[in-house]
Protein backbone atom coordinates (compact mmCIF):
# COMPACT_ATOMS: atom_id res chain seq x y z
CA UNK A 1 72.35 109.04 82.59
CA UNK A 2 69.56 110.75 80.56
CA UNK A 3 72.03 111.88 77.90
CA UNK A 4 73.38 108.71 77.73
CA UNK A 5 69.89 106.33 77.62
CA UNK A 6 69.22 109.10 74.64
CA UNK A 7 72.04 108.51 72.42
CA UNK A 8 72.81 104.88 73.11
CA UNK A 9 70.78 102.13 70.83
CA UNK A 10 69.56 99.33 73.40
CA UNK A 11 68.11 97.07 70.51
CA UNK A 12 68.23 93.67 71.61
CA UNK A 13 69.37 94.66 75.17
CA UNK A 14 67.69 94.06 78.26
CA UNK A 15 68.47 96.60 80.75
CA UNK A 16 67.40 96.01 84.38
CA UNK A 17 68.65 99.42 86.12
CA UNK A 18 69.63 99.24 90.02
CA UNK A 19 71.04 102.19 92.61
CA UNK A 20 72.28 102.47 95.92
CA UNK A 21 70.83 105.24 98.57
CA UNK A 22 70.86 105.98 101.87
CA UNK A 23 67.46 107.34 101.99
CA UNK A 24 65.56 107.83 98.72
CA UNK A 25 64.28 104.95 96.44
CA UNK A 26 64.71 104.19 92.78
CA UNK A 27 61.09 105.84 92.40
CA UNK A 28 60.02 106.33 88.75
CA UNK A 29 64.19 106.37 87.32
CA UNK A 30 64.07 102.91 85.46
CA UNK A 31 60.52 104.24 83.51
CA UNK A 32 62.10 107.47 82.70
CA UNK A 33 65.50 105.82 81.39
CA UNK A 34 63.48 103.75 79.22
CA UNK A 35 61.44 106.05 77.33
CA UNK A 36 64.41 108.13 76.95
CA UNK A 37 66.29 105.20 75.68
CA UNK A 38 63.20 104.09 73.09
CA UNK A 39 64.83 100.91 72.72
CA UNK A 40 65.73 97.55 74.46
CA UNK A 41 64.20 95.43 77.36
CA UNK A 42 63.88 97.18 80.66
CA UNK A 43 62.78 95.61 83.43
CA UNK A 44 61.63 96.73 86.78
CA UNK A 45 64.93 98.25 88.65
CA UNK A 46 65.94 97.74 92.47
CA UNK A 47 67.01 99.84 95.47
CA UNK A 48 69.50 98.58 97.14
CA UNK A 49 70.56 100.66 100.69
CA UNK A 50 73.69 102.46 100.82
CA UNK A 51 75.81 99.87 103.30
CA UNK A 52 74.85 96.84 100.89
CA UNK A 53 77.23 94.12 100.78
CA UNK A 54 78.59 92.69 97.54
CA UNK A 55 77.27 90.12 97.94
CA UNK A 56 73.85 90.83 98.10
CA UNK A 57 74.02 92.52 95.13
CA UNK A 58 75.34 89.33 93.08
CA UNK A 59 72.89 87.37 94.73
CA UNK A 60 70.21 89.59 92.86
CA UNK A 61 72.27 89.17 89.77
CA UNK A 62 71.51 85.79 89.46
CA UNK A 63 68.12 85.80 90.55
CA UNK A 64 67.32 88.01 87.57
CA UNK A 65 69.72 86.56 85.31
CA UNK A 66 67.55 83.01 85.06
C-alpha cells in the first residue's frame, strides 16, 4: 500500500481507507497513507472485524457517501 499511496496522484480524490481484522485496529494506517500519498481527501478510516457481513460494510458506504 505505501508504494502505491507514493506513486499514485489522489488530486481531487477523496479517499476514506477501511480494513478488516480479527484482532488489531486500523490504528494510525489512514494518517500514514495520506502523507505518503501528499494528495487528495482522506478521511478518517474504519475497522471493520474479520466475520463482517456485506452488508454492513455497504451500509457504511452510504453513510459516508452523503
Amino acid at each position: 500500500m505505501n508504494t502505491f499511496v507514493e506513486k499514485y496522484d489522489f488530486s481531487g480524490i477523496t479517499v476514506i481507507p477501511f480494513c478488516t481484522s480479527g484482532t488489531s485496529g486500523i490504528g494510525t494506517s489512514g494518517d500514514t497513507l495520506a502523507q505518503l500519498a501528499g494528495s487528495g481527501s482522506w478521511l478518517q478510516g474504519k475497522r471493520f472485524p474479520g466475520s463482517v457481513e456485506e452488508a454492513e460494510i455497504s451500509a457504511w458506504i452510504d453513510e459516508v457517501s452523503q
